[in-house]
C-alpha atoms as a PDB file:
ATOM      1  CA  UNK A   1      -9.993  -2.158-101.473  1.00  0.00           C
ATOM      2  CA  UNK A   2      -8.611  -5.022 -99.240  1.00  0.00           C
ATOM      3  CA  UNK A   3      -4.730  -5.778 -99.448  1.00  0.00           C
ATOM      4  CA  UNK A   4      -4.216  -9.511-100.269  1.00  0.00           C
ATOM      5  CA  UNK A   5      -2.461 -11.830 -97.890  1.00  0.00           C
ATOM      6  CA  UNK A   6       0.153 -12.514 -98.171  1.00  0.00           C
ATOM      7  CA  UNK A   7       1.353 -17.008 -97.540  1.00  0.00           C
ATOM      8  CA  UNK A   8       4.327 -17.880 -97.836  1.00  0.00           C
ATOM      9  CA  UNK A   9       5.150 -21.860 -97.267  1.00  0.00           C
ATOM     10  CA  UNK A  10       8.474 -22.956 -95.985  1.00  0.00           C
ATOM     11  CA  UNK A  11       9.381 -23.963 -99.764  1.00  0.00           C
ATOM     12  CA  UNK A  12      10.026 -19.824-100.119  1.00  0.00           C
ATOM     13  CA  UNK A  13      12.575 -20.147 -97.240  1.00  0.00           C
ATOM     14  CA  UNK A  14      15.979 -19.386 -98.431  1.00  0.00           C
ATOM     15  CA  UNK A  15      17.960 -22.713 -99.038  1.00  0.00           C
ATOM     16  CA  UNK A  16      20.154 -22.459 -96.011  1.00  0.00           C
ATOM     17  CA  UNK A  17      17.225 -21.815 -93.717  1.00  0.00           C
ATOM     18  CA  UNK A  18      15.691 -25.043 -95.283  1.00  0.00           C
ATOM     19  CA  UNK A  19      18.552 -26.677 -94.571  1.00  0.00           C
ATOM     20  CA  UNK A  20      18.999 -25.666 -90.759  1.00  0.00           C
ATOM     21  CA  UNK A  21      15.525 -27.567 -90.357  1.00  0.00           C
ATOM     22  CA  UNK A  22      16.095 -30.703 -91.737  1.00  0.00           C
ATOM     23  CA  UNK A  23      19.331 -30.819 -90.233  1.00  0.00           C
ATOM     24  CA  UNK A  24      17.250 -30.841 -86.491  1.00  0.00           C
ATOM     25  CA  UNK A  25      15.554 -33.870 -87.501  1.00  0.00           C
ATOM     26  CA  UNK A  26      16.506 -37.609 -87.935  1.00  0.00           C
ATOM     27  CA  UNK A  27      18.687 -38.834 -90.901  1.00  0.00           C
ATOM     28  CA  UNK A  28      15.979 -40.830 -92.289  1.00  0.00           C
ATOM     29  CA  UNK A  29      13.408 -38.074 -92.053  1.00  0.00           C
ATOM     30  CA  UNK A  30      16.317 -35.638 -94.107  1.00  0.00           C
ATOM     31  CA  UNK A  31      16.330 -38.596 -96.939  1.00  0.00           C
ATOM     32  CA  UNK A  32      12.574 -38.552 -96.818  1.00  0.00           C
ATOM     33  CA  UNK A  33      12.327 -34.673 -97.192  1.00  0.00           C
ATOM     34  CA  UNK A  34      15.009 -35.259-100.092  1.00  0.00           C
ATOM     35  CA  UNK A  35      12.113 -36.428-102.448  1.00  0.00           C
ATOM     36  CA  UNK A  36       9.754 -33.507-102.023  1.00  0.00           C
ATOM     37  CA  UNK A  37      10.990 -31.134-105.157  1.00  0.00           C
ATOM     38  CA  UNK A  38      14.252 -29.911-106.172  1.00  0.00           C
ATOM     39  CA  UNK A  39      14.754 -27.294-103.873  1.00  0.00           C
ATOM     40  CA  UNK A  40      14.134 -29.391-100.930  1.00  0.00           C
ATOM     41  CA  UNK A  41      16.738 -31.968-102.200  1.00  0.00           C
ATOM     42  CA  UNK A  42      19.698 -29.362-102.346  1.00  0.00           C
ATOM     43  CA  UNK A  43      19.177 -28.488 -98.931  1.00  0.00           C
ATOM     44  CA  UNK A  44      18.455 -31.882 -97.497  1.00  0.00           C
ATOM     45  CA  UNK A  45      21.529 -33.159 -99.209  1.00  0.00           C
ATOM     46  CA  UNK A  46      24.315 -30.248 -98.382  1.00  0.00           C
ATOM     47  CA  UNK A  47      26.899 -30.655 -95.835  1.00  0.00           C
ATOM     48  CA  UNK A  48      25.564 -28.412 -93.405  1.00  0.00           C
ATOM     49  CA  UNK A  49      22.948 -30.496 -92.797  1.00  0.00           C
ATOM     50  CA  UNK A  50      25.033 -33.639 -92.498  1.00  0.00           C
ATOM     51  CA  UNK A  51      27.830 -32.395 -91.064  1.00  0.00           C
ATOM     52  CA  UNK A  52      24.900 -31.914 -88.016  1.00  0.00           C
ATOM     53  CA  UNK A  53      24.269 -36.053 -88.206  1.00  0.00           C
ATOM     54  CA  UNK A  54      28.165 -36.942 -87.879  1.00  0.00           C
ATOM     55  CA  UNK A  55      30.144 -37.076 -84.839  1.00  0.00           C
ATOM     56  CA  UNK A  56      31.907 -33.150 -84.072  1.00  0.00           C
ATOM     57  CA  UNK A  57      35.063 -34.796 -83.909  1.00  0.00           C
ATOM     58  CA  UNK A  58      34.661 -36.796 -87.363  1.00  0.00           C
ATOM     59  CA  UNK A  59      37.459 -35.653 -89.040  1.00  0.00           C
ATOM     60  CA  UNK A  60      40.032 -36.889 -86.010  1.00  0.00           C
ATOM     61  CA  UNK A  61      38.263 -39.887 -86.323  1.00  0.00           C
ATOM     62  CA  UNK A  62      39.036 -40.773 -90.208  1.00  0.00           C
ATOM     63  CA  UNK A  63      42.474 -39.457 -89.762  1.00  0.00           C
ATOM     64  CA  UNK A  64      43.139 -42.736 -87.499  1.00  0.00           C
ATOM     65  CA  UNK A  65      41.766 -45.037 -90.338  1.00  0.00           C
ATOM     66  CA  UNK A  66      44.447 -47.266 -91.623  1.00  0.00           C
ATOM     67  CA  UNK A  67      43.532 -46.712 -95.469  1.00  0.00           C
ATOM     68  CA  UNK A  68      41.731 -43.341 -96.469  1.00  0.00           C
ATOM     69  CA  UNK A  69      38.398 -42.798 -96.434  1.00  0.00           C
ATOM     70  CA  UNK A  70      37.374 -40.877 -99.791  1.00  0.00           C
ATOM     71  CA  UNK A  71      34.096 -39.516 -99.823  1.00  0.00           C
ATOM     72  CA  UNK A  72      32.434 -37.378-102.512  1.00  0.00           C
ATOM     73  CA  UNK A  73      30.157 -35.378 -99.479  1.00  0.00           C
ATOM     74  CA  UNK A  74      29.262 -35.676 -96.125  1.00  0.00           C
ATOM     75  CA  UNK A  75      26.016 -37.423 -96.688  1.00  0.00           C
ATOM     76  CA  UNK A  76      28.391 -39.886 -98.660  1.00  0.00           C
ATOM     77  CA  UNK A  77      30.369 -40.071 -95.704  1.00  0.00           C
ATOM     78  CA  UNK A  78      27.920 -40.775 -93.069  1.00  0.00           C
ATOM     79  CA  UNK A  79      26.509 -43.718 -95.448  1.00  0.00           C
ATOM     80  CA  UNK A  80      29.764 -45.092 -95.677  1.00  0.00           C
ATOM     81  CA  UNK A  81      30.374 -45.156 -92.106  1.00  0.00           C
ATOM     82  CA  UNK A  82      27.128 -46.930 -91.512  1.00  0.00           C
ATOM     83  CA  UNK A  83      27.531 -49.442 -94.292  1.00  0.00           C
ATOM     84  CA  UNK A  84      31.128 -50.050 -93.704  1.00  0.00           C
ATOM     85  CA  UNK A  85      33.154 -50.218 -90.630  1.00  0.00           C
ATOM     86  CA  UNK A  86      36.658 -48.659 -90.768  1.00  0.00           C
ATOM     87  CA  UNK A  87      39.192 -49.616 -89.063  1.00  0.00           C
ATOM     88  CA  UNK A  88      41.400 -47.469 -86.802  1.00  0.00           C
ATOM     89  CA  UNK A  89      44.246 -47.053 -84.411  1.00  0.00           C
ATOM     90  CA  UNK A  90      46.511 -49.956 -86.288  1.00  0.00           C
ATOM     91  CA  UNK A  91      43.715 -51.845 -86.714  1.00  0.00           C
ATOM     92  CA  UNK A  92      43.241 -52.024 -82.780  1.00  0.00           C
ATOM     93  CA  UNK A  93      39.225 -51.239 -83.148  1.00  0.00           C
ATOM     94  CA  UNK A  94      36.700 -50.584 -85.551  1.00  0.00           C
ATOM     95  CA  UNK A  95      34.211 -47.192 -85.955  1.00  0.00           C
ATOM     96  CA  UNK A  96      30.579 -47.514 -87.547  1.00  0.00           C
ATOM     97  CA  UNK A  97      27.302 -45.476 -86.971  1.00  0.00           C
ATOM     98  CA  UNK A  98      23.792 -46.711 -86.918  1.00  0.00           C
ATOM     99  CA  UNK A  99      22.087 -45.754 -89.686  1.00  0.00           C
ATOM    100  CA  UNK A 100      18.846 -44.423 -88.065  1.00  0.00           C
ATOM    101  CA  UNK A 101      20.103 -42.814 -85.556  1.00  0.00           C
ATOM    102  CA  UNK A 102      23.567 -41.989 -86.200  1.00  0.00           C
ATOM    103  CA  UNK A 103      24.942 -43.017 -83.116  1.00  0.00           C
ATOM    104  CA  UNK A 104      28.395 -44.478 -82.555  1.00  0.00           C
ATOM    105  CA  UNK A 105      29.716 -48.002 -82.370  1.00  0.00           C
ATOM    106  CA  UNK A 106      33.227 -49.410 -81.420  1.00  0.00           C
ATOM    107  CA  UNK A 107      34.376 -52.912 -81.939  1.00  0.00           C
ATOM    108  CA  UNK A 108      37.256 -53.890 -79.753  1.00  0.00           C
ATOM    109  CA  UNK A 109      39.789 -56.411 -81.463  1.00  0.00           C
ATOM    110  CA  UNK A 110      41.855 -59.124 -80.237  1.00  0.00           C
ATOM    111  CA  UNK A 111      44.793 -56.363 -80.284  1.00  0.00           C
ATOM    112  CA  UNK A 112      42.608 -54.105 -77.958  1.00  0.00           C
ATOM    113  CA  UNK A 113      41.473 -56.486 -75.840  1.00  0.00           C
ATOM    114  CA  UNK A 114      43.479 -58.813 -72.362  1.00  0.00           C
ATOM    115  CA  UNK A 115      43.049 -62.433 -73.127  1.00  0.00           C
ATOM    116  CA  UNK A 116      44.174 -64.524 -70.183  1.00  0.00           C
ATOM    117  CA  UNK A 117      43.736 -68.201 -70.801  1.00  0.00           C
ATOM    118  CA  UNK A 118      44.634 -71.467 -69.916  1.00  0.00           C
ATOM    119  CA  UNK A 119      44.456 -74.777 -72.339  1.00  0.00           C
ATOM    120  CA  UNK A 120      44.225 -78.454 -71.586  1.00  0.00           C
ATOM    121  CA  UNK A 121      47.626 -79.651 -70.044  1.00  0.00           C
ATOM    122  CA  UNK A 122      49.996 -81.320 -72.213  1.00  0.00           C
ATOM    123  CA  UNK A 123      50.368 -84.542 -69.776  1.00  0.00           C
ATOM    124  CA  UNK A 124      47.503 -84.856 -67.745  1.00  0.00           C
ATOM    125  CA  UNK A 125      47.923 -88.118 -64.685  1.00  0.00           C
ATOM    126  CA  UNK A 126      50.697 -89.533 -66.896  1.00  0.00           C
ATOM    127  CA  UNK A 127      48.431 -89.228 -69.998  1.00  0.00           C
ATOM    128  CA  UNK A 128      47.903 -87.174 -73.434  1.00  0.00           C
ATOM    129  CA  UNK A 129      44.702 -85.592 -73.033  1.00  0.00           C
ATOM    130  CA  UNK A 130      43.003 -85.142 -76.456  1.00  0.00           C
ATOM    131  CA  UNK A 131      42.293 -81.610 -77.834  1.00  0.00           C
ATOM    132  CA  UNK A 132      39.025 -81.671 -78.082  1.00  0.00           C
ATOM    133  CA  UNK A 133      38.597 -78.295 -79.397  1.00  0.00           C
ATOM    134  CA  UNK A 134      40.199 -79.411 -82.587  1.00  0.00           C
ATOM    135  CA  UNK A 135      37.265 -81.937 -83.268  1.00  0.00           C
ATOM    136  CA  UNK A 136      34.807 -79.311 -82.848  1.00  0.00           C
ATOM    137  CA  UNK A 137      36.566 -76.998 -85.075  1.00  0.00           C
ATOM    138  CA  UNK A 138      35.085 -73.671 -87.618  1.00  0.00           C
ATOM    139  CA  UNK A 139      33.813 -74.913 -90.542  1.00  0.00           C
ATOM    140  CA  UNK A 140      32.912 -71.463 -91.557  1.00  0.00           C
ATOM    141  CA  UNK A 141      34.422 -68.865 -93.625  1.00  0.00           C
ATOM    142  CA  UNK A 142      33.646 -65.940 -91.767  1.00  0.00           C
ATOM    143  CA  UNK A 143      34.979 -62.474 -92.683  1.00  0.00           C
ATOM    144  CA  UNK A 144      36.302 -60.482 -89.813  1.00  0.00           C
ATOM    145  CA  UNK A 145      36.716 -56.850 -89.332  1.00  0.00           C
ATOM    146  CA  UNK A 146      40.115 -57.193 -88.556  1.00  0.00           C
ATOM    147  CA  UNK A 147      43.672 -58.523 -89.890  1.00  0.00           C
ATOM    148  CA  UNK A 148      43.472 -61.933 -87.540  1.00  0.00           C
ATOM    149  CA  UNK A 149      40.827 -63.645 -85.619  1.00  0.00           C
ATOM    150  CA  UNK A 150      42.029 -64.527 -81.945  1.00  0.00           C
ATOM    151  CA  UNK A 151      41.949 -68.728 -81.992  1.00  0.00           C
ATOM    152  CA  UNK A 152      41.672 -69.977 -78.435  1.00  0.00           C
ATOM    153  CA  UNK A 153      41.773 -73.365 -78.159  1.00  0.00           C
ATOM    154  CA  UNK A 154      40.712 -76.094 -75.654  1.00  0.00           C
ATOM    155  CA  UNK A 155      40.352 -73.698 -72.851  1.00  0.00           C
ATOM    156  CA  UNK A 156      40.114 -74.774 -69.069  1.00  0.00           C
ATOM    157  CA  UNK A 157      39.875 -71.329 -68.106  1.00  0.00           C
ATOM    158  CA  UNK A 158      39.491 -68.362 -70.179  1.00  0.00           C
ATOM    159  CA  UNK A 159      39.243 -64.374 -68.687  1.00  0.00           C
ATOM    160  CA  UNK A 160      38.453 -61.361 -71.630  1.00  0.00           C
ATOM    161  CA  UNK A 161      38.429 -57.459 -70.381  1.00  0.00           C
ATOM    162  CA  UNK A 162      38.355 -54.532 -72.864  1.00  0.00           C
ATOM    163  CA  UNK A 163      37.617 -50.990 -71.952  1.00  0.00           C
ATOM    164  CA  UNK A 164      36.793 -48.098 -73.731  1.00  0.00           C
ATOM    165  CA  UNK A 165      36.280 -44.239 -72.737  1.00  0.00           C
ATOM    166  CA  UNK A 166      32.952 -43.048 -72.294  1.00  0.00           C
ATOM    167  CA  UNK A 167      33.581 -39.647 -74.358  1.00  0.00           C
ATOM    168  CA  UNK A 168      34.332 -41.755 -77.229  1.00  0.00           C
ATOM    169  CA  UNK A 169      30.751 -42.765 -77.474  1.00  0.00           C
ATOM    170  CA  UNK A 170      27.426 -40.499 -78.241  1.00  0.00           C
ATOM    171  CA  UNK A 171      25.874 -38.598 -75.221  1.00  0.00           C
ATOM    172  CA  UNK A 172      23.085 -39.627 -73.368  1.00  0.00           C
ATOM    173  CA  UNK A 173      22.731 -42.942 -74.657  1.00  0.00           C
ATOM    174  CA  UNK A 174      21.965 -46.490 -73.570  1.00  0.00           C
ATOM    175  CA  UNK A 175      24.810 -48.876 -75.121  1.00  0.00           C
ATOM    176  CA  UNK A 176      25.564 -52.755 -74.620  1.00  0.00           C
ATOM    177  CA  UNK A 177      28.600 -54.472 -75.218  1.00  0.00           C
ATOM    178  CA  UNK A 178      28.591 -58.067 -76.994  1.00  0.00           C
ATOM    179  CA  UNK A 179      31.120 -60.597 -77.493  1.00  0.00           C
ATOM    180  CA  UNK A 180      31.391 -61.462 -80.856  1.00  0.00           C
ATOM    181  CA  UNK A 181      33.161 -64.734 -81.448  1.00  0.00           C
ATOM    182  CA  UNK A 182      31.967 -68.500 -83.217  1.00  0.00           C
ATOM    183  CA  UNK A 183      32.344 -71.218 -80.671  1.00  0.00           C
ATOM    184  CA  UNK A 184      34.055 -74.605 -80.645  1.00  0.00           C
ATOM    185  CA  UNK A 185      32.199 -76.570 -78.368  1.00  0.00           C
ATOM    186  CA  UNK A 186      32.360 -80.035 -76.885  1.00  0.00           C
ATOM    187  CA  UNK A 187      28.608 -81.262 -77.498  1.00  0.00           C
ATOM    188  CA  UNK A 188      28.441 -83.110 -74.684  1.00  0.00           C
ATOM    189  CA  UNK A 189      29.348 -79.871 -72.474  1.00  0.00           C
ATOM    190  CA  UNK A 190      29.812 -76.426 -72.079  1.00  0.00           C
ATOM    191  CA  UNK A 191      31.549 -74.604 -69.655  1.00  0.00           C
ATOM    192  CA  UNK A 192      29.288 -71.808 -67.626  1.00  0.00           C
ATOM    193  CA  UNK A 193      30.318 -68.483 -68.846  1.00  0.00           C
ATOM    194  CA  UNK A 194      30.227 -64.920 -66.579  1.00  0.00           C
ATOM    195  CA  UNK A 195      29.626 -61.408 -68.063  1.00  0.00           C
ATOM    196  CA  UNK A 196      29.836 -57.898 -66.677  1.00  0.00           C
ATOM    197  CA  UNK A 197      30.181 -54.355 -67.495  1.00  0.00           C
ATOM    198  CA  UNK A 198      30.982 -51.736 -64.585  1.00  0.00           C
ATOM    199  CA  UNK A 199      32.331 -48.330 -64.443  1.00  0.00           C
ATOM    200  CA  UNK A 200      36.150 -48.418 -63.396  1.00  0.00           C
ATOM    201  CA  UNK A 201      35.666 -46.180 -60.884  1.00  0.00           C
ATOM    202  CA  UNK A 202      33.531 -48.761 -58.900  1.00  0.00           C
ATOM    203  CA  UNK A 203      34.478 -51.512 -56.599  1.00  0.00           C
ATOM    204  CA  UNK A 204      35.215 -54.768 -58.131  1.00  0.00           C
ATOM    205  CA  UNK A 205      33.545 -56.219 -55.239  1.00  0.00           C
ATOM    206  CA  UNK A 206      30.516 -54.185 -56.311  1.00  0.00           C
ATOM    207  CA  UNK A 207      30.445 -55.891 -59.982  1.00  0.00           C
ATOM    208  CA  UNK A 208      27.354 -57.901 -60.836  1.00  0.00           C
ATOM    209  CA  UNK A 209      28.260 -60.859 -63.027  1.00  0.00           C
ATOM    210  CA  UNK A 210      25.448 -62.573 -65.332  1.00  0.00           C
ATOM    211  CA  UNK A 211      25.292 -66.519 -66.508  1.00  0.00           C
ATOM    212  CA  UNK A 212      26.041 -66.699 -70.277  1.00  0.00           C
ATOM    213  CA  UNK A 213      26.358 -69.564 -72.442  1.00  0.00           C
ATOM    214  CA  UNK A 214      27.613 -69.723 -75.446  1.00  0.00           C
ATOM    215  CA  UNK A 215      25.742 -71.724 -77.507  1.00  0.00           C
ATOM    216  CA  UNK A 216      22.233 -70.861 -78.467  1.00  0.00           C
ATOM    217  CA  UNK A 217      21.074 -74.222 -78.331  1.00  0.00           C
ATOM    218  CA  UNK A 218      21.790 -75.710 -74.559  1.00  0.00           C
ATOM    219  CA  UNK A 219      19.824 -75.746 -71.570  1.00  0.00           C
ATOM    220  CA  UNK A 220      19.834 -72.928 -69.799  1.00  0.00           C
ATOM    221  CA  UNK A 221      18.626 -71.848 -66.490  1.00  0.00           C
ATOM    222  CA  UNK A 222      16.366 -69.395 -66.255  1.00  0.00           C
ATOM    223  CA  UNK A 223      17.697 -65.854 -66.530  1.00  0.00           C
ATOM    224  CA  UNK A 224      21.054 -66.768 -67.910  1.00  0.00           C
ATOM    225  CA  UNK A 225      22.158 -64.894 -70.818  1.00  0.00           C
ATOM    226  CA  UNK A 226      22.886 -66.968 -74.449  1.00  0.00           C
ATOM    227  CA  UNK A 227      24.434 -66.696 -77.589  1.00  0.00           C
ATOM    228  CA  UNK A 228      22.605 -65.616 -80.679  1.00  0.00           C
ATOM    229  CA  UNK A 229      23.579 -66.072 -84.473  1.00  0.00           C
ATOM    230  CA  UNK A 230      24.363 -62.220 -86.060  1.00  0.00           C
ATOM    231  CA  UNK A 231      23.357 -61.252 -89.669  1.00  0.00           C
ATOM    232  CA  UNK A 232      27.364 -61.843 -90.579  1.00  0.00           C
ATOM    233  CA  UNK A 233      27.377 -65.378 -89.482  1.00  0.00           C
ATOM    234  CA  UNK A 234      28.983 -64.792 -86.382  1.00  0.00           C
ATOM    235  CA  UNK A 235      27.836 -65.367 -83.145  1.00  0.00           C
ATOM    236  CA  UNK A 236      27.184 -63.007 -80.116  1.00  0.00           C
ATOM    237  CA  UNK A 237      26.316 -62.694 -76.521  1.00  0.00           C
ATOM    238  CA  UNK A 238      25.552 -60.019 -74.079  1.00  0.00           C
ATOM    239  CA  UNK A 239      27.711 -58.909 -71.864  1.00  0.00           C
ATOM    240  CA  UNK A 240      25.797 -55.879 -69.993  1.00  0.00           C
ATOM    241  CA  UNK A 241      24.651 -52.554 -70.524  1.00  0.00           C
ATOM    242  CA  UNK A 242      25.633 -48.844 -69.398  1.00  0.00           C
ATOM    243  CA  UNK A 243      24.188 -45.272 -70.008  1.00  0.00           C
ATOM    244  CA  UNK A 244      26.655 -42.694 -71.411  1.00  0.00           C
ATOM    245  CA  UNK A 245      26.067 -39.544 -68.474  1.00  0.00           C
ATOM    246  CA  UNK A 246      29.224 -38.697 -67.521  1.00  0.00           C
ATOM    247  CA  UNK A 247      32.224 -38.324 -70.477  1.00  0.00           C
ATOM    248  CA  UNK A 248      35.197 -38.713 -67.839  1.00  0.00           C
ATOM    249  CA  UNK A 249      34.549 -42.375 -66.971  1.00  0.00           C
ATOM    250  CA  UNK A 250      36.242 -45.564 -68.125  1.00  0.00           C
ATOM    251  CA  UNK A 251      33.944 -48.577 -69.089  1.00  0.00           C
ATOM    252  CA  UNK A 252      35.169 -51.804 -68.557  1.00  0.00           C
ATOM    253  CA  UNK A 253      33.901 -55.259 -70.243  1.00  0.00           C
ATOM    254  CA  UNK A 254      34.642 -58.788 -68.648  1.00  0.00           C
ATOM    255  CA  UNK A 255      34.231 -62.101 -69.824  1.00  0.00           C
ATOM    256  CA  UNK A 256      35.228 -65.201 -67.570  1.00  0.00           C
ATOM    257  CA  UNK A 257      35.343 -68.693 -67.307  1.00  0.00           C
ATOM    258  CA  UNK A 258      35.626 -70.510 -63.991  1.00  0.00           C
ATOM    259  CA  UNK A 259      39.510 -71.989 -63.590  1.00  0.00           C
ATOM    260  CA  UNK A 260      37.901 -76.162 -63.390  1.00  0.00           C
ATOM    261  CA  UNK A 261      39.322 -78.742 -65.526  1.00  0.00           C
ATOM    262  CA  UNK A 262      37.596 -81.949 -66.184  1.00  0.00           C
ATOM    263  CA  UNK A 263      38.964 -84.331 -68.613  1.00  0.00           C
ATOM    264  CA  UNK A 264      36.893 -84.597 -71.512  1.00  0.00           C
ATOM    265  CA  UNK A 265      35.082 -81.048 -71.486  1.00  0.00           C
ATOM    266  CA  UNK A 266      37.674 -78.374 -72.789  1.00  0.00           C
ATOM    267  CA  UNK A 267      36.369 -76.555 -75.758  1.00  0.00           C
ATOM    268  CA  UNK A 268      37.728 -73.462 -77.889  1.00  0.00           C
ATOM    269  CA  UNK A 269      36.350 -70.266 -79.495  1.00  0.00           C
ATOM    270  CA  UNK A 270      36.876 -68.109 -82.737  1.00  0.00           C
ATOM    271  CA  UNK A 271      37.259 -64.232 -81.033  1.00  0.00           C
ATOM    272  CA  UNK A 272      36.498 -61.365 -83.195  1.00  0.00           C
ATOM    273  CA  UNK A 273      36.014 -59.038 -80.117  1.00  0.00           C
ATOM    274  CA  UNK A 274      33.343 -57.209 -78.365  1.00  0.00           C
ATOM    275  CA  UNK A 275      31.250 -54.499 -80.132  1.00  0.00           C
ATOM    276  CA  UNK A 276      29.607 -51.412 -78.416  1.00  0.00           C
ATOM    277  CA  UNK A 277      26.411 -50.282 -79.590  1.00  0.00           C
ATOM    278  CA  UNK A 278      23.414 -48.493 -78.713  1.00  0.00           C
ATOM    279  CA  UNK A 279      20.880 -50.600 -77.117  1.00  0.00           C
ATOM    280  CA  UNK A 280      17.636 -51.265 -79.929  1.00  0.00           C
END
């Protein structure tokens, strides 16, 4: 008499070994493997498989939040962080993931960030030039991720840098940083922007600086970078991109306006700050 086979189907794995698997997959795939039967759902939902989809230094990073962060699990957690930017460091920066991936972002406040400008002079050949910025103000109520929005008005010149440490972001990733910011434009003008990103361990004289303007609807010439509206009403442009390989190096961000003044042309900006995400 022939023995019978014996099949068994990875829904007789024990639980934990379930849950090892799902957590080498993607977060979505987890949810979707969630809805297969009970059993599935336990495992797909336990810590140790989310714990595997947060950052390994999570827990130092929700100590620096500013208010707590309660969570009722670690799936709850990761949700929360994707859905809701906290913010950290006395409210210096903000911390998110992307919810497919998992994969950190930073937002760099006004705190966080050097802001060099220089506005419209008070008496300019004897006379009161107008603030132009003023006429060509917000007439938005836009919600920022931080305490205060950085108001620069009627700028002549205007320089932003931020940096941020490549260890603080995921591994082996392509990221871009964006100015985030609504603009106060003179309609009849706008200043030519330049953007760059570069290692600090490079030469300045090495850095390759793009055209950016900040409105979405000028002329442009070809090639030059522009600003595009964001889901939260704000605006953003490109400032450059970088690949996370080495966790030692320091990434620096640049924003700059050429120092010209022309009567008539000065114009102003709302600054939120610049975000770092992965590239889509």
């Amino acid at each position: 008499m022939e023995k019978e086979s014996l099949e068994l189907g990875i829904w007789d794995l024990p639980e934990g070994c379930i849950a090892h698997i799902f957590s080498l997959v993607s977060p979505r795939d987890a949810c979707k493997c969630s809805a297969v039967s009970s059993k599935f759902r336990l495992a797909a939902d336990s810590d140790a498989v989310w714990e595997m989809f947060l950052p390994s230094h999570w827990e130092d990073i929700i100590s620096r939040s500013v208010s707590p962060v309660e969570f009722s699990s670690l799936k709850a957690l990761y949700f929360h962080l994707s859905h809701s930017p906290i913010l950290l460091d006395h409210g210096k920066k903000t911390f998110a993931l992307d919810k497919e991936s998992g994969k950190i972002s930073y937002m760099l406040g006004p705190d966080d960030l050097s802001i060099d400008w220089s506005c419209v002079p008070d008496v300019w050949d004897g006379k009161f030039p107008i603030p132009y910025a003023y006429f060509y103000g917000n007439d938005k109520r836009l919600s920022s991720r931080f305490w205060e929005v950085e108001h620069i008005n009627d700028i002549v010149y205007l320089k932003i840098h931020g940096r941020i440490q490549m260890k603080l972001l995921s591994p082996n990733t392509t990221y871009a940083a964006y100015l985030v910011y609504w603009p106060r434009v003179n309609p009849f003008h706008e200043p030519e922007m330049y953007v760059s990103v570069r290692f600090v361990s490079e030469r300045v004289e090495n850095e390759v600086e793009e055209v950016a303007y900040l409105q979405p609807d000028m002329f442009m010439p070809e090639g030059a970078r522009r600003g595009l509206e964001r889901s939260d009403e704000w605006m953003e442009v490109e400032m450059g991109e970088f690949f996370t390989s080495q966790d030692d190096i320091e990434v620096e961000m640049r924003l700059r306006e050429p120092s010209v003044f022309h009567i008539g042309i000065a114009s102003g900006l709302d600054l939120q700050g610049i975000e770092i995400r992965p590239k889509e």
